[in-house]
Every structure is written in structure tokens, then in C-alpha cells.
PDB file of N, CA and C in Angstrom:
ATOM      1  N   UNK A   1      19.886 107.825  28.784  1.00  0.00           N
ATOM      2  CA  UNK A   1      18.759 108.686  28.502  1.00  0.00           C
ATOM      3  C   UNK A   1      19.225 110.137  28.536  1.00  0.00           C
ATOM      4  N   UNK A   2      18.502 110.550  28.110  1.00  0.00           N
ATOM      5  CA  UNK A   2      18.675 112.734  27.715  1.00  0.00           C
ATOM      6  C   UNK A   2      17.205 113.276  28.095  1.00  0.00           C
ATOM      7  N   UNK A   3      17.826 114.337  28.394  1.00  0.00           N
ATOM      8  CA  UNK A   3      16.856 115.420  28.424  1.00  0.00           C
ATOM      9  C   UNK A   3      16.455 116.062  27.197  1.00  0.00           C
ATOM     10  N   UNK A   4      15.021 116.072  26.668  1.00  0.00           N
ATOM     11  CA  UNK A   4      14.879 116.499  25.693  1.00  0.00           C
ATOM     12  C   UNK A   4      14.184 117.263  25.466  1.00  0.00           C
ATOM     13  N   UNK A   5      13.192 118.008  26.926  1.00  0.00           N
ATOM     14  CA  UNK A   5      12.089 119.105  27.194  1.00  0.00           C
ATOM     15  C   UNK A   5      11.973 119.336  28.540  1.00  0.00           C
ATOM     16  N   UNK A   6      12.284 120.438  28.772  1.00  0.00           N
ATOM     17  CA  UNK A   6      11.863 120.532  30.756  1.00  0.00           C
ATOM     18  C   UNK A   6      10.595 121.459  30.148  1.00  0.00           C
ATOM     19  N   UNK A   7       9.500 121.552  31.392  1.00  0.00           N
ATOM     20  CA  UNK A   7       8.195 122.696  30.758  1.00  0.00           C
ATOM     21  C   UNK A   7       7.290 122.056  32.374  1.00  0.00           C
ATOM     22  N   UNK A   8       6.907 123.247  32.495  1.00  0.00           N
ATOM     23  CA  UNK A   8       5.671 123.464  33.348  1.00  0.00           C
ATOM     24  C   UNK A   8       4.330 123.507  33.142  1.00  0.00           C
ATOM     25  N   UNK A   9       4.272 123.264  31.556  1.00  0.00           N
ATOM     26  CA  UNK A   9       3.016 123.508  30.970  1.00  0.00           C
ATOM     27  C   UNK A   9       2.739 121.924  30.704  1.00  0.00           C
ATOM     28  N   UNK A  10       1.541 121.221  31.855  1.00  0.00           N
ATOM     29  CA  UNK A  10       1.410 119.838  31.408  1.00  0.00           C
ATOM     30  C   UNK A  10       0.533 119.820  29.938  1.00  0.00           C
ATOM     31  N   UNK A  11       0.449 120.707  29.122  1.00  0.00           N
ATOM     32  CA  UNK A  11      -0.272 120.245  27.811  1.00  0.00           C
ATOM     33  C   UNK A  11       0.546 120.540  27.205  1.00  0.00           C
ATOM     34  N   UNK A  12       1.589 121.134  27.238  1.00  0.00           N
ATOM     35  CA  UNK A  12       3.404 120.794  26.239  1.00  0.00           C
ATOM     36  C   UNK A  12       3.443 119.282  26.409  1.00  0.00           C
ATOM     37  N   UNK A  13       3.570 119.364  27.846  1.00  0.00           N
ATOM     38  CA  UNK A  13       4.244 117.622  27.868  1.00  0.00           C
ATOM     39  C   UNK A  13       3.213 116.711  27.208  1.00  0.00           C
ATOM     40  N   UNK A  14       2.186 116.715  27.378  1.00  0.00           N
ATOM     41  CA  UNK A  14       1.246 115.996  26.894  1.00  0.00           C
ATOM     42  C   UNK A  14       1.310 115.930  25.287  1.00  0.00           C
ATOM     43  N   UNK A  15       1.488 116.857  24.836  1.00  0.00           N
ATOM     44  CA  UNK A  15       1.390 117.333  23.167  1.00  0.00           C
ATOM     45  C   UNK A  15       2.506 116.491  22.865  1.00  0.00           C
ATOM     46  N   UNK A  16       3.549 116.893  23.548  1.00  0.00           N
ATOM     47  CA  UNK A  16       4.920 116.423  22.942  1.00  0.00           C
ATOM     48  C   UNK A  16       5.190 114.846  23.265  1.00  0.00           C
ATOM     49  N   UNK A  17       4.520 114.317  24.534  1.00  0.00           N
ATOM     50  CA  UNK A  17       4.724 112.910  24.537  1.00  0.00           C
ATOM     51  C   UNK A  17       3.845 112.097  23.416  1.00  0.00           C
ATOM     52  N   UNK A  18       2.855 112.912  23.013  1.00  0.00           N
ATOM     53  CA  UNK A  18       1.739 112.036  22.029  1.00  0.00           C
ATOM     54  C   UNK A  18       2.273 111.912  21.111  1.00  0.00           C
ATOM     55  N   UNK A  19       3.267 113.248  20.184  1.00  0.00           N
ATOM     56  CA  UNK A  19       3.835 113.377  19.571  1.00  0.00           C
ATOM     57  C   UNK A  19       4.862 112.271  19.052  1.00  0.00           C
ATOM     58  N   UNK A  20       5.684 112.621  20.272  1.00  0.00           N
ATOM     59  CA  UNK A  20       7.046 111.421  20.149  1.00  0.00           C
ATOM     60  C   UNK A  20       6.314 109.877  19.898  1.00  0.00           C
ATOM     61  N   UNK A  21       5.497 109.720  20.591  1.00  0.00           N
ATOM     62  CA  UNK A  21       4.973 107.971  21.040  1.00  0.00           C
ATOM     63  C   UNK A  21       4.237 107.438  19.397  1.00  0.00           C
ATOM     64  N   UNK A  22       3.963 108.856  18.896  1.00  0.00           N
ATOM     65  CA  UNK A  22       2.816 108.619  17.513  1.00  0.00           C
ATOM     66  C   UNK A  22       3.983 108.318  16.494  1.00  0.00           C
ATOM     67  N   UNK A  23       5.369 108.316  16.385  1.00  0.00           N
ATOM     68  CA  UNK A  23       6.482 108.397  15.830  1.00  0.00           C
ATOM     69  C   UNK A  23       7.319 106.821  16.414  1.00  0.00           C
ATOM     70  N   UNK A  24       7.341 106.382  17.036  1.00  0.00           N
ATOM     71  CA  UNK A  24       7.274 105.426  18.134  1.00  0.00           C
ATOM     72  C   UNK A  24       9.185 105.513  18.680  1.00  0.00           C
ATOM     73  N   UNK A  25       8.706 106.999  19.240  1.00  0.00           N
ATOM     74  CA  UNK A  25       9.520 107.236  20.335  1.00  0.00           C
ATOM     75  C   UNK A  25       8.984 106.774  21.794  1.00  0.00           C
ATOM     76  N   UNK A  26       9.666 106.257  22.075  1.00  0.00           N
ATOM     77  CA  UNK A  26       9.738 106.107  23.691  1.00  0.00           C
ATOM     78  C   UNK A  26      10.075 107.146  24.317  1.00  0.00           C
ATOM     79  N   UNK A  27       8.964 107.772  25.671  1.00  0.00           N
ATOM     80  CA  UNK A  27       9.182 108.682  26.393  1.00  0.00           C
ATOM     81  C   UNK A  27       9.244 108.544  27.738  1.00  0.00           C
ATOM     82  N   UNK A  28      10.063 108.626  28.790  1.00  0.00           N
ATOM     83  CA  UNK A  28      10.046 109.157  30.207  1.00  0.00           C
ATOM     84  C   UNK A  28       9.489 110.206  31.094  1.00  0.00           C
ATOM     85  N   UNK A  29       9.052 110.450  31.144  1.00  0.00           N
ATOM     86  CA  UNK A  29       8.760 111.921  32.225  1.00  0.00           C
ATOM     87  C   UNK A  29       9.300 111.641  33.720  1.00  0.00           C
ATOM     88  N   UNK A  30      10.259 112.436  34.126  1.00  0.00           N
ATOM     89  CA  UNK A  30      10.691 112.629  35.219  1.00  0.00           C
ATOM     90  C   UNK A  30       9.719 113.927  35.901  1.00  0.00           C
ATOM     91  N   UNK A  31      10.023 113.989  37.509  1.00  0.00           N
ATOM     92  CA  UNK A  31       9.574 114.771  38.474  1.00  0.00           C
ATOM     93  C   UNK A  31       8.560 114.782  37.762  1.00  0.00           C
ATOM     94  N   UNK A  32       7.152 114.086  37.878  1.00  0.00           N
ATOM     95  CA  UNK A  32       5.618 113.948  38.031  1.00  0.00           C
ATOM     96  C   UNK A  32       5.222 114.235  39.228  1.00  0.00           C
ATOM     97  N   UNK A  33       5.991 113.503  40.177  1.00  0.00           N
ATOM     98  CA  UNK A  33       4.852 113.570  41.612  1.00  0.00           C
ATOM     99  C   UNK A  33       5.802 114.814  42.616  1.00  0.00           C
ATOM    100  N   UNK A  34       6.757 115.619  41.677  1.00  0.00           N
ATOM    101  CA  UNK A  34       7.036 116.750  42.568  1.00  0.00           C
ATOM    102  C   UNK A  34       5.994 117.678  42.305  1.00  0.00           C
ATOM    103  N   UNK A  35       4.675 117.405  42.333  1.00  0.00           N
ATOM    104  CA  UNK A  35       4.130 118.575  42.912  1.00  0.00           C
ATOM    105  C   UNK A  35       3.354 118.459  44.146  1.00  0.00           C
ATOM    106  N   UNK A  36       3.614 117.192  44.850  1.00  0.00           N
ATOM    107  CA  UNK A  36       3.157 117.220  45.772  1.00  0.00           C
ATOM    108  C   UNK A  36       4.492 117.948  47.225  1.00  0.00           C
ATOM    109  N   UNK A  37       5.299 118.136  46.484  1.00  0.00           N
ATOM    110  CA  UNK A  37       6.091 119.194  47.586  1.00  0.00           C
ATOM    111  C   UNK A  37       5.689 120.163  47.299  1.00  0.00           C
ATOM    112  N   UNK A  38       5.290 120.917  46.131  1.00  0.00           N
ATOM    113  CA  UNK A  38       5.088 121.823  45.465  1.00  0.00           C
ATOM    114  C   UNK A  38       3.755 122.981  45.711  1.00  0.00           C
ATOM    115  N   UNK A  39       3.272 122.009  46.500  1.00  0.00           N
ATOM    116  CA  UNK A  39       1.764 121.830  46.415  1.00  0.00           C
ATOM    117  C   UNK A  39       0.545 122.170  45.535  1.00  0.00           C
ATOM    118  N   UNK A  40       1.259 121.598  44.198  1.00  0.00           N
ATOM    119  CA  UNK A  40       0.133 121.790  42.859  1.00  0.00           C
ATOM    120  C   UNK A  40       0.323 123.492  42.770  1.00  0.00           C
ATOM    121  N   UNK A  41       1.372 123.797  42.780  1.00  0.00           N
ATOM    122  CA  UNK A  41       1.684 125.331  42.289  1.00  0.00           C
ATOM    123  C   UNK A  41       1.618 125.306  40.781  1.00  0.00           C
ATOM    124  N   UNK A  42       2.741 124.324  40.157  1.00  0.00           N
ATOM    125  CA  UNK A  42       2.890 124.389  38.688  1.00  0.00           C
ATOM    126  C   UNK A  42       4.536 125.215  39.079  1.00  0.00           C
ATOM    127  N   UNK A  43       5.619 125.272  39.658  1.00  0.00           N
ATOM    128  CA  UNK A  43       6.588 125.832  40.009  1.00  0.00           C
ATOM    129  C   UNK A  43       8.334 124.884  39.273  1.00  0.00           C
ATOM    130  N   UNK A  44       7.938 123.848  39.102  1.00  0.00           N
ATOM    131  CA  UNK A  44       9.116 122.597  39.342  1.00  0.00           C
ATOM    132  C   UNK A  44       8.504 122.140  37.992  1.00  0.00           C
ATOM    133  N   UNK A  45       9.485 122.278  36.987  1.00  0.00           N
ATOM    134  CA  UNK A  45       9.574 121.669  35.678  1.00  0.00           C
ATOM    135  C   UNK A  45       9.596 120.095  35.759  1.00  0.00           C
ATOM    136  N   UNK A  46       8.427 119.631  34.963  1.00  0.00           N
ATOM    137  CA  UNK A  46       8.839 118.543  34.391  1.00  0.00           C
ATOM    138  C   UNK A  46       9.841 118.172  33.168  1.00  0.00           C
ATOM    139  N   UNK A  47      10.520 116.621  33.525  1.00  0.00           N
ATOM    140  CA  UNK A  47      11.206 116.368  32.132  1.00  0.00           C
ATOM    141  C   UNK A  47      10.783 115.353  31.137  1.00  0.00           C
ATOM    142  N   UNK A  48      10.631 115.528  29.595  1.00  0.00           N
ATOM    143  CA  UNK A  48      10.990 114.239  29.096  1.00  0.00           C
ATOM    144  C   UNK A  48      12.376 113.789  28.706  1.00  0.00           C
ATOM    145  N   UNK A  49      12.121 112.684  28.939  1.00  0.00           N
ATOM    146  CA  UNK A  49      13.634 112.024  28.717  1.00  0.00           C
ATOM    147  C   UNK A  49      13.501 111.265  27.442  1.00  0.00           C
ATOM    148  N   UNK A  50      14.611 110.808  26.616  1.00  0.00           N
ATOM    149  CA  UNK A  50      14.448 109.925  25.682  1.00  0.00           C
ATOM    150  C   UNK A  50      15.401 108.858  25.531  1.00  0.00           C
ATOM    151  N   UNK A  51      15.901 107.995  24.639  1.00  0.00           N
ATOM    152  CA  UNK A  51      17.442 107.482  24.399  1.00  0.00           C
ATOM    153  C   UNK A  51      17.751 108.028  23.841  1.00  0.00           C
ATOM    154  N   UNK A  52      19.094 107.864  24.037  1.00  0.00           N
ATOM    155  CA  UNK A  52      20.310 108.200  23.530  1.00  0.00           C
ATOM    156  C   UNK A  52      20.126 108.246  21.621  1.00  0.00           C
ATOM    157  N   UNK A  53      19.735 107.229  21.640  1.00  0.00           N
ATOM    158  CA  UNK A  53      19.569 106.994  20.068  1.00  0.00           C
ATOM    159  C   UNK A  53      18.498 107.771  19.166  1.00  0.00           C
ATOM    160  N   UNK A  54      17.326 107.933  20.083  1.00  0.00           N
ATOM    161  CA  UNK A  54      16.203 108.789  19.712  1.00  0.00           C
ATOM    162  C   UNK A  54      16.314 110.350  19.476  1.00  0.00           C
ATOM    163  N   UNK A  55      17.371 110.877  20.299  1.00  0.00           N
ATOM    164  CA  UNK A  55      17.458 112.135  20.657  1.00  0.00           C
ATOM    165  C   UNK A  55      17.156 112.664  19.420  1.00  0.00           C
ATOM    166  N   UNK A  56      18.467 112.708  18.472  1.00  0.00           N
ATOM    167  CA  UNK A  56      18.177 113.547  17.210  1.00  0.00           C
ATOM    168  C   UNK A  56      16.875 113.011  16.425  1.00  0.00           C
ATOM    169  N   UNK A  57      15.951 112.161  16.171  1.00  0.00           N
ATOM    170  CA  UNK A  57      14.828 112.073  15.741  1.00  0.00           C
ATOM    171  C   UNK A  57      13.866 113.029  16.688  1.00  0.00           C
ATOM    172  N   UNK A  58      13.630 112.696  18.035  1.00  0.00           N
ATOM    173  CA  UNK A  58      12.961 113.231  18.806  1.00  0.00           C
ATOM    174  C   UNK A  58      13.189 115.039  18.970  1.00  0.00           C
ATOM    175  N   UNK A  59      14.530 115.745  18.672  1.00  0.00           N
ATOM    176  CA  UNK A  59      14.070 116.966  18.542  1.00  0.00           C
ATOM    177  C   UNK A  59      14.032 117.621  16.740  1.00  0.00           C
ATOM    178  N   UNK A  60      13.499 116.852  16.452  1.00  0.00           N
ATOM    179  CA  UNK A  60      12.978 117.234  15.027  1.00  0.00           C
ATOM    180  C   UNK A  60      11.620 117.111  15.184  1.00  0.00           C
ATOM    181  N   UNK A  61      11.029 115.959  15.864  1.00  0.00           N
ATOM    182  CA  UNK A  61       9.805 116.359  15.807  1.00  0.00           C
ATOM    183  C   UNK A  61       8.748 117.462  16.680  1.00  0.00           C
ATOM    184  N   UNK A  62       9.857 117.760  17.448  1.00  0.00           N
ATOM    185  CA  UNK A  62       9.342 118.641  18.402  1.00  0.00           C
ATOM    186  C   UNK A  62       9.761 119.875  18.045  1.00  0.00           C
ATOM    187  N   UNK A  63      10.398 120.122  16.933  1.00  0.00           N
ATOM    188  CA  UNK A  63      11.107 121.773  15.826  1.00  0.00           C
ATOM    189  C   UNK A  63      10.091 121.477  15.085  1.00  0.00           C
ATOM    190  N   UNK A  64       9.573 120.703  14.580  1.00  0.00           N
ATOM    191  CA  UNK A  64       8.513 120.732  13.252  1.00  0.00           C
ATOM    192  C   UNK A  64       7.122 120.946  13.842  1.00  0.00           C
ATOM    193  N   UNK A  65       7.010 120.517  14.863  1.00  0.00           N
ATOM    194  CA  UNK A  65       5.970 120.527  15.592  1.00  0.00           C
ATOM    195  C   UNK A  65       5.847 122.157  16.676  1.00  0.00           C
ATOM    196  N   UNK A  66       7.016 122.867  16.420  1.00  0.00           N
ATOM    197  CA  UNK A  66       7.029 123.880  17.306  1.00  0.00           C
ATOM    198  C   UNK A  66       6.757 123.905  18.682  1.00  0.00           C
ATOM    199  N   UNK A  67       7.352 123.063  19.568  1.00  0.00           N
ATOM    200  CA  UNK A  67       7.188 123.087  20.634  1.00  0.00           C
ATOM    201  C   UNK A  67       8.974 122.779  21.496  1.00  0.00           C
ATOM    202  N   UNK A  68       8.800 124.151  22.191  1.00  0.00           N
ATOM    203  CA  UNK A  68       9.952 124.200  22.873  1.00  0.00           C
ATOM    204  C   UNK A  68      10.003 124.406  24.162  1.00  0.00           C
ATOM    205  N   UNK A  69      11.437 124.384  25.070  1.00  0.00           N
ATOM    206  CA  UNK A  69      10.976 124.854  26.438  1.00  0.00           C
ATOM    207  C   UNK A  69      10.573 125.796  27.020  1.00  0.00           C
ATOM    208  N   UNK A  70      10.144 125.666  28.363  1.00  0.00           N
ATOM    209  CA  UNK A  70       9.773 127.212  29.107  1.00  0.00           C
ATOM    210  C   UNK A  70      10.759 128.136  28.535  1.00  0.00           C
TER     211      UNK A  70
END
């Protein structure tokens, strides 16, 4: 798997996982429940992850779609 978006903004991630999944990318999100160290600051980037194989599909749709990282 790859990193294919870190962002603090959960309606990036949201946009961009609907995105990928509507394409039928498979998505991961790592560090979800770090905001409970965090304490719901919004401080600690989330990631999506993808495969290996997806990657170059998956950041095309997220260049066409204009959505990039923090």
C-alpha cells in the first residue's frame, strides 16, 4: 500500500474517498481514531492509502478532481 493523501480536512478525505471508491478504487484511511489523543483538535493528519497498483489511477483522479494535500 502507498500513501496517496495526508489532510486534516475530513471533507477532503471524504470527497476523495467517494471519489476513488466511485472509480472502484479501494481506499484505507489510516490514523482515524488519533484524535482521541488529540483531543478532537483536527492537529494529526489523516491518510489514504491505496495499492500499489492503483496508485497511478488514483492520483489522476484526485488532479482532475483538484484535490490535494494540506
Amino acid at each position: 500500500m502507498k500513501e496517496l493523501l495526508r489532510s486534516t480536512d475530513p471533507v477532503k478525505l471524504a470527497m476523495a474517498t467517494a471519489l476513488l471508491e466511485g472509480e472502484g478504487i479501494r481506499v484505507f484511511q489510516l490514523d482515524v481514531h488519533m484524535s482521541v489523543l488529540e483531543g478532537s483538535l483536527g492537529i494529526l493528519p489523516r491518510r489514504l492509502m491505496v495499492r500499489d497498483q492503483d496508485m497511478f489511477m488514483a492520483q489522476a483522479v484526485l488532479r482532475d478532481n483538484e484535490i490535494g494535500s494540506d
